[in-house]
PDB file of N, CA and C in Angstrom:
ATOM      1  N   UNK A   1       0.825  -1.179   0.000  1.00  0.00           N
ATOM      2  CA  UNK A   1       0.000   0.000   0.000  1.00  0.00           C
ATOM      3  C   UNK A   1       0.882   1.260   0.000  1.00  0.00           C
ATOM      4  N   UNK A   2       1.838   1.061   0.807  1.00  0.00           N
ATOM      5  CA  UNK A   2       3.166   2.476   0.878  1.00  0.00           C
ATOM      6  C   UNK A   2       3.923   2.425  -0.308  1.00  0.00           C
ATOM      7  N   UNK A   3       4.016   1.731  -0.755  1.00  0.00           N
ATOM      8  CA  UNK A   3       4.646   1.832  -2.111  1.00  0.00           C
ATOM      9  C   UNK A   3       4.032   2.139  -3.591  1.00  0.00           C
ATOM     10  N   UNK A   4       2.840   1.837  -3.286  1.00  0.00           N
ATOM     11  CA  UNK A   4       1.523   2.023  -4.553  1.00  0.00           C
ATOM     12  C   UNK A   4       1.642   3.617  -4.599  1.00  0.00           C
ATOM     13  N   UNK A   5       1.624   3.717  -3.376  1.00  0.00           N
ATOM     14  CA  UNK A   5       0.883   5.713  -3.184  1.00  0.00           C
ATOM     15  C   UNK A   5       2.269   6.715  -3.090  1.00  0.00           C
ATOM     16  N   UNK A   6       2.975   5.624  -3.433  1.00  0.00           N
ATOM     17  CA  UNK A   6       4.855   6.567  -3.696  1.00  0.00           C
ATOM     18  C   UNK A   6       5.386   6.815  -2.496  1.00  0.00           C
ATOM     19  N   UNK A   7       5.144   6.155  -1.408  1.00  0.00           N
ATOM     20  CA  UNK A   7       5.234   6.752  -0.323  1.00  0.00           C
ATOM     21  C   UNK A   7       6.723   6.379   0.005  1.00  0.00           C
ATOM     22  N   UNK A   8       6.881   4.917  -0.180  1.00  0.00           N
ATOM     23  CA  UNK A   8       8.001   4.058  -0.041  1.00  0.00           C
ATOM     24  C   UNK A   8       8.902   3.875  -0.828  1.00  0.00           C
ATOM     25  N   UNK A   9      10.083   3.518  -1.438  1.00  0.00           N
ATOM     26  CA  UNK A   9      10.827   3.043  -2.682  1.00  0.00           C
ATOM     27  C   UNK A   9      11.329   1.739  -2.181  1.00  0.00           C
ATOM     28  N   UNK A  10      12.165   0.844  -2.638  1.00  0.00           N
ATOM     29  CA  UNK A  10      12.665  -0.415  -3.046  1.00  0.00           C
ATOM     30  C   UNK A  10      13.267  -0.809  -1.679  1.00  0.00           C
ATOM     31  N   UNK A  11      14.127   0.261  -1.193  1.00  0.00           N
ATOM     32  CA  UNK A  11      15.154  -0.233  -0.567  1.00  0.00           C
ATOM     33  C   UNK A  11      13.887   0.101   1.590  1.00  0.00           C
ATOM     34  N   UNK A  12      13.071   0.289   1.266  1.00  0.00           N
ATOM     35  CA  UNK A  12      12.353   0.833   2.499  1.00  0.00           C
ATOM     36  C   UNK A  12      12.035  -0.174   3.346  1.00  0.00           C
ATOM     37  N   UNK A  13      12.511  -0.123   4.968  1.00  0.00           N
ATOM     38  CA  UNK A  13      12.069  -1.267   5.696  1.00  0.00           C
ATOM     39  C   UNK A  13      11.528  -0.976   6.673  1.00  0.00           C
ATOM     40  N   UNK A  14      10.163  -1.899   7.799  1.00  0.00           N
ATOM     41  CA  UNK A  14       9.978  -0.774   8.738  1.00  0.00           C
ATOM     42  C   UNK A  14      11.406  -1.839   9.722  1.00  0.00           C
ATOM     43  N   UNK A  15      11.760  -0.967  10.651  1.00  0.00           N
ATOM     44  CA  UNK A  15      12.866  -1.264  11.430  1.00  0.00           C
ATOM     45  C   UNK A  15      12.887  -2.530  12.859  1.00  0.00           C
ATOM     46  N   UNK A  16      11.254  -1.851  13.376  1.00  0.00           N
ATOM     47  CA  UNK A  16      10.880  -2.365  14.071  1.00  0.00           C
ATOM     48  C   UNK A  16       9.384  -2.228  14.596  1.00  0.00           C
ATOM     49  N   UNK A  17       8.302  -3.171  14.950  1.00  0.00           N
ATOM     50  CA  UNK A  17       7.194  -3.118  15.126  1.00  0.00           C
ATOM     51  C   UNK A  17       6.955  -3.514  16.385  1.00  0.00           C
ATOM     52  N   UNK A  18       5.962  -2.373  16.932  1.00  0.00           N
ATOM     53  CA  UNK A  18       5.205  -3.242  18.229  1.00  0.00           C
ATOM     54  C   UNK A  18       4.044  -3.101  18.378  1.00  0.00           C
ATOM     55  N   UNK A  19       3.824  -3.307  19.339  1.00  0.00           N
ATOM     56  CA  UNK A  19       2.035  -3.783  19.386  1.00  0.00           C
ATOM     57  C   UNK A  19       1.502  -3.122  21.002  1.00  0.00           C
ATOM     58  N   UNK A  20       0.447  -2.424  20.924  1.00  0.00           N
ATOM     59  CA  UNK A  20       0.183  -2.081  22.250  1.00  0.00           C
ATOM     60  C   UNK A  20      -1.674  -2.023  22.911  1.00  0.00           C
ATOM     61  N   UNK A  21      -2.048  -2.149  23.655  1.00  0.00           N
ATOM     62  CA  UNK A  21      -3.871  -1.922  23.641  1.00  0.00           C
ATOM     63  C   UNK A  21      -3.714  -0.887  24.373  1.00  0.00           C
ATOM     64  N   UNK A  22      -5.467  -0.281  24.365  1.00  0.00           N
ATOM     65  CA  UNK A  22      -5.545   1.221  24.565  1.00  0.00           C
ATOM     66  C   UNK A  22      -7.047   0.692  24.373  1.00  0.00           C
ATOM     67  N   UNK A  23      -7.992   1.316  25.336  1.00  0.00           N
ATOM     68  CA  UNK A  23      -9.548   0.982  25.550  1.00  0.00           C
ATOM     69  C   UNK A  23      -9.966   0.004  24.503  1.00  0.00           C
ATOM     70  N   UNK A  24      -9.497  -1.013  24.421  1.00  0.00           N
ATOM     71  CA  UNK A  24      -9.712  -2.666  23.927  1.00  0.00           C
ATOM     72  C   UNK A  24      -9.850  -2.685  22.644  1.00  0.00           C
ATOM     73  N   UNK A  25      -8.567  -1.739  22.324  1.00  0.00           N
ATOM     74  CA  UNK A  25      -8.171  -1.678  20.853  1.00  0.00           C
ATOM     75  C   UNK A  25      -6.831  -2.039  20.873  1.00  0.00           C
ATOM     76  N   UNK A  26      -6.207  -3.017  19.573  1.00  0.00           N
ATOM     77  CA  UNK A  26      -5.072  -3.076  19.551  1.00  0.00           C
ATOM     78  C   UNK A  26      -4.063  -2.662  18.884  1.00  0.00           C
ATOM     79  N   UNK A  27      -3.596  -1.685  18.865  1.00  0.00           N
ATOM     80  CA  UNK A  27      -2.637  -0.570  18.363  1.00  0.00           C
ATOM     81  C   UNK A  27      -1.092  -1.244  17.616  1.00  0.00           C
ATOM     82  N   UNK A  28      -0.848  -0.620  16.561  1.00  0.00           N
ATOM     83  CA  UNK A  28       0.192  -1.901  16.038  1.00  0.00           C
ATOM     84  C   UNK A  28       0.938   0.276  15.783  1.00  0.00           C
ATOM     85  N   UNK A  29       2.460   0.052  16.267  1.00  0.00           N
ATOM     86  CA  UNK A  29       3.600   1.213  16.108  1.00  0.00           C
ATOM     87  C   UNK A  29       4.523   0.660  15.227  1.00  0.00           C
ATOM     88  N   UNK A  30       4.730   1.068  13.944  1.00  0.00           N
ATOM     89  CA  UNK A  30       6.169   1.216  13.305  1.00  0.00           C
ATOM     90  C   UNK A  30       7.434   1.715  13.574  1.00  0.00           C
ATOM     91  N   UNK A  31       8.363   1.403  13.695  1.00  0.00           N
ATOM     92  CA  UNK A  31       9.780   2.065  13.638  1.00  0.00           C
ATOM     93  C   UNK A  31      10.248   2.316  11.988  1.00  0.00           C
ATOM     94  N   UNK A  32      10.614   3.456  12.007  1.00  0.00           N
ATOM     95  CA  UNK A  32      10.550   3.947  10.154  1.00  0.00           C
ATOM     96  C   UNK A  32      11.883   4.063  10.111  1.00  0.00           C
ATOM     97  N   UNK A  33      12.858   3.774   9.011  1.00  0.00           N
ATOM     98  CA  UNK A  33      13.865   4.065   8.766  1.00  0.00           C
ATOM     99  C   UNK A  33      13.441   5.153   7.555  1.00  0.00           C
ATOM    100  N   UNK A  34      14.427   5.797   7.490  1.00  0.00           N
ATOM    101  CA  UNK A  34      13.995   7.036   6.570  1.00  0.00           C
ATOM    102  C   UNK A  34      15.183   6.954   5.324  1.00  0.00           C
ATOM    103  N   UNK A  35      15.442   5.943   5.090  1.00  0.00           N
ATOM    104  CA  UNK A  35      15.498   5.295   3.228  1.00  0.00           C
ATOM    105  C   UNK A  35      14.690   5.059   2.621  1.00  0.00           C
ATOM    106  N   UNK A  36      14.683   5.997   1.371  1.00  0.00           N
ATOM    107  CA  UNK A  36      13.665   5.684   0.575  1.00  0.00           C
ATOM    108  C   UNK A  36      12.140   5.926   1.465  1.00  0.00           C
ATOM    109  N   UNK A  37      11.984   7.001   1.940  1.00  0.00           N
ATOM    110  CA  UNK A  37      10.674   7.029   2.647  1.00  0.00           C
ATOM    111  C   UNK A  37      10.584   8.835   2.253  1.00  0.00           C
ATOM    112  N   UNK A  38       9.107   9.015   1.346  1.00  0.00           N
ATOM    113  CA  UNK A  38       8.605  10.577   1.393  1.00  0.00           C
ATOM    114  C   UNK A  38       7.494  10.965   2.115  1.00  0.00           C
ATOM    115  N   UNK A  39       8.354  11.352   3.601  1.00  0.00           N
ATOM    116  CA  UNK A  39       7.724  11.883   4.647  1.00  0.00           C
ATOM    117  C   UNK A  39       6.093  12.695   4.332  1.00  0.00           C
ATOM    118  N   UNK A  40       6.680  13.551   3.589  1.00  0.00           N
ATOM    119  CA  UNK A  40       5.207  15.229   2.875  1.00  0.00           C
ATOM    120  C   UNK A  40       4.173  13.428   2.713  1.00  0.00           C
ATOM    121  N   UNK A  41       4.635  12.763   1.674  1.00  0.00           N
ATOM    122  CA  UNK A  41       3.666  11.906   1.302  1.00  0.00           C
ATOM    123  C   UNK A  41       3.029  10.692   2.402  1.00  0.00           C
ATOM    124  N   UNK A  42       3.740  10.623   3.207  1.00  0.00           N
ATOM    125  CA  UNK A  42       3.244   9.856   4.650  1.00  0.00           C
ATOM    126  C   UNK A  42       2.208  10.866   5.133  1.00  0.00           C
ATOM    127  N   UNK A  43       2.404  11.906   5.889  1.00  0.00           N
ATOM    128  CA  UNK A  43       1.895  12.844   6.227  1.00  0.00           C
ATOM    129  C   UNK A  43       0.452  12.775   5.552  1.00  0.00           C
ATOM    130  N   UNK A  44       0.294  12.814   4.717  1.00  0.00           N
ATOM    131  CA  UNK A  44      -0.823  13.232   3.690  1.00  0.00           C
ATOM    132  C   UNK A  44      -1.418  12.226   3.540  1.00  0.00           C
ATOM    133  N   UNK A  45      -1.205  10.852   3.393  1.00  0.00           N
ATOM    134  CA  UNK A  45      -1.491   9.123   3.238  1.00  0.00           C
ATOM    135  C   UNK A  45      -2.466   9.273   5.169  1.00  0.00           C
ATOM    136  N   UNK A  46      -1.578  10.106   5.942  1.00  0.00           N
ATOM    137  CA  UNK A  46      -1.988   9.243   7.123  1.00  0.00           C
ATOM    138  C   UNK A  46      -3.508  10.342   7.434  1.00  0.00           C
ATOM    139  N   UNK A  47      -3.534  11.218   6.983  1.00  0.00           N
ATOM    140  CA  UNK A  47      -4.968  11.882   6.871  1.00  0.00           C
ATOM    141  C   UNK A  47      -6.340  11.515   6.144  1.00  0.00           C
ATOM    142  N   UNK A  48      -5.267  11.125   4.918  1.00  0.00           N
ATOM    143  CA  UNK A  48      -6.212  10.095   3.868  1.00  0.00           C
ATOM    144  C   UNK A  48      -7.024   8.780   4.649  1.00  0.00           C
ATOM    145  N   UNK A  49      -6.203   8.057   5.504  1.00  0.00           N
ATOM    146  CA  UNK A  49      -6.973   6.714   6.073  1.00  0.00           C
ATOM    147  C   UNK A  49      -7.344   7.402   7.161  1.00  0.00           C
ATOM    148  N   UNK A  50      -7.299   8.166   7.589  1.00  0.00           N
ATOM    149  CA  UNK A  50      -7.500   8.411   8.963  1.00  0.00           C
ATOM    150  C   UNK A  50      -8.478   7.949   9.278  1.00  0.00           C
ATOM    151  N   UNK A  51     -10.112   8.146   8.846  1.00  0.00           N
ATOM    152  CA  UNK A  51     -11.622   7.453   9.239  1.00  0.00           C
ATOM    153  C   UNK A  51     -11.500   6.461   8.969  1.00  0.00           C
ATOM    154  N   UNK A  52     -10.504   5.454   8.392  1.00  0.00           N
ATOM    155  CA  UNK A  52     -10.867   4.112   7.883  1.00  0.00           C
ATOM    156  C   UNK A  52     -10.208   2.925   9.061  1.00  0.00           C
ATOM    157  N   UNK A  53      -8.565   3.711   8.957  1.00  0.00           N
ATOM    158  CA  UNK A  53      -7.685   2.668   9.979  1.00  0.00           C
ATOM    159  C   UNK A  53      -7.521   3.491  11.223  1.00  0.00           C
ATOM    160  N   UNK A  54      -7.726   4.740  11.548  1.00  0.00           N
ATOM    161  CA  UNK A  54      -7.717   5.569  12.654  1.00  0.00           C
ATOM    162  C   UNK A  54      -6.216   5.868  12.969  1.00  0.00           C
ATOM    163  N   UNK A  55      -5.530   6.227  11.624  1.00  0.00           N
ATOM    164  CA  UNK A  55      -4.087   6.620  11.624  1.00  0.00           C
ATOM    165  C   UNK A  55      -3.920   7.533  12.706  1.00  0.00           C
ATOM    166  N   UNK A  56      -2.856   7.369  13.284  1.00  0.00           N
ATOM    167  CA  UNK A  56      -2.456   8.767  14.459  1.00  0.00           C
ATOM    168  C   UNK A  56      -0.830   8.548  14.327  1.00  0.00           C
ATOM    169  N   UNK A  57       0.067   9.645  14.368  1.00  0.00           N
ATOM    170  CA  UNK A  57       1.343   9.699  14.922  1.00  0.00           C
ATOM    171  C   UNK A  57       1.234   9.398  16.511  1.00  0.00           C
ATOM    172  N   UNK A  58       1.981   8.762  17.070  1.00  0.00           N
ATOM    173  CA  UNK A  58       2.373   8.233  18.004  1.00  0.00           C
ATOM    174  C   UNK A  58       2.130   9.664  19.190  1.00  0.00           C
ATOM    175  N   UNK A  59       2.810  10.472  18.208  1.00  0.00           N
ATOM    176  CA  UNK A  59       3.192  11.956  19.484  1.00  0.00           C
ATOM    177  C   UNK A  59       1.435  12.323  19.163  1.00  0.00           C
ATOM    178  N   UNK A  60       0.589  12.015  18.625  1.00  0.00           N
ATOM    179  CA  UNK A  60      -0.900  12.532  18.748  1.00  0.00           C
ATOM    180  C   UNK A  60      -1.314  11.779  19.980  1.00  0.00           C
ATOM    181  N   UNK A  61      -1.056  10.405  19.798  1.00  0.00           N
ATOM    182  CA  UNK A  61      -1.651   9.601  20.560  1.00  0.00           C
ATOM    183  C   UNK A  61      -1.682   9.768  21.897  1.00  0.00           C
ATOM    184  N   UNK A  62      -0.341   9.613  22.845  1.00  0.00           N
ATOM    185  CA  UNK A  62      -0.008  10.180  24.015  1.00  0.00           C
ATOM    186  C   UNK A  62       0.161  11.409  24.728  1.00  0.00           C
ATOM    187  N   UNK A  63      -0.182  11.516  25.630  1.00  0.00           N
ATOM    188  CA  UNK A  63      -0.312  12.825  26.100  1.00  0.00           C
ATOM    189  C   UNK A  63       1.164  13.060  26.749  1.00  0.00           C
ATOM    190  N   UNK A  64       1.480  14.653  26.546  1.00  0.00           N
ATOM    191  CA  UNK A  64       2.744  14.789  26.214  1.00  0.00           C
ATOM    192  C   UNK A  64       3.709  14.365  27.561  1.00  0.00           C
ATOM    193  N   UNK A  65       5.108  13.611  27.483  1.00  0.00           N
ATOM    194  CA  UNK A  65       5.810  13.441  28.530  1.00  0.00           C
ATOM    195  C   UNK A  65       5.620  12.122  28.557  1.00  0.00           C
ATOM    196  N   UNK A  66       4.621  11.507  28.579  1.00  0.00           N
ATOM    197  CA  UNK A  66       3.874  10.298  29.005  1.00  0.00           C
ATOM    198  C   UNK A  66       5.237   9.379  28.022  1.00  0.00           C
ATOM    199  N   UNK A  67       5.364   9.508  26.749  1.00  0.00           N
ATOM    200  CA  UNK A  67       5.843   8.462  26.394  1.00  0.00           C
ATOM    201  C   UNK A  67       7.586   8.345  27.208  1.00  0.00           C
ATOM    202  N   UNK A  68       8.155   9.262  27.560  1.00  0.00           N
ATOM    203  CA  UNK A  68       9.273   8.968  27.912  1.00  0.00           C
ATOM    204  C   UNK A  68       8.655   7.943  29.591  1.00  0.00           C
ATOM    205  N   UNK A  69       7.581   7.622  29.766  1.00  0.00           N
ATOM    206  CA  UNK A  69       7.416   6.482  31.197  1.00  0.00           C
ATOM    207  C   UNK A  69       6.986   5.173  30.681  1.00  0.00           C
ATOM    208  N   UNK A  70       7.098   5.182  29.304  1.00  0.00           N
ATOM    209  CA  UNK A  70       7.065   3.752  28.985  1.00  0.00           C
ATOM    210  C   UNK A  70       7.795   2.785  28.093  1.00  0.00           C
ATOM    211  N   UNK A  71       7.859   1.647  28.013  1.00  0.00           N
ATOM    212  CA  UNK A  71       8.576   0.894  27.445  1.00  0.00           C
ATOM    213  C   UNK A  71       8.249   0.356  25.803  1.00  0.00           C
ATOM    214  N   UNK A  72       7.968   0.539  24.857  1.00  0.00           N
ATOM    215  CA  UNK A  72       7.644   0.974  23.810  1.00  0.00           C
ATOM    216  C   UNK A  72       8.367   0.240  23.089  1.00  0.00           C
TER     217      UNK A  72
END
């Protein structure tokens, strides 16, 4: 799908994935390496799904400070 919408190129990996719940939803976080990755076009992709997959940046999600008390 990241690569269809130009978002990604060839050499793009995510780095590392985790998984977390939040009011009995289960939240899946990417680690992005930034090869071959066009940020403007992430940005814009993650507004696009937003009503569908409930895209959020991480720093939306948590309230601020909070993430430096957890293990992630």
């Amino acid at each position: 799908m990241l690569k269809k919408e130009g978002i990604v190129g060839d050499s793009f990996s995510f780095d590392e994935v985790y998984s977390f719940q939040n009011e009995n939803l289960t939240n899946i976080a990417f680690g992005l390496n930034n090869k071959d990755l066009e940020l403007g076009k992430l940005a814009m992709f993650r507004l696009k799904i937003r009503e569908t997959f409930g895209a959020m940046w991480l720093s939306d999600y948590i309230d601020n400070g909070y993430i430096k008390d957890i293990n992630i």
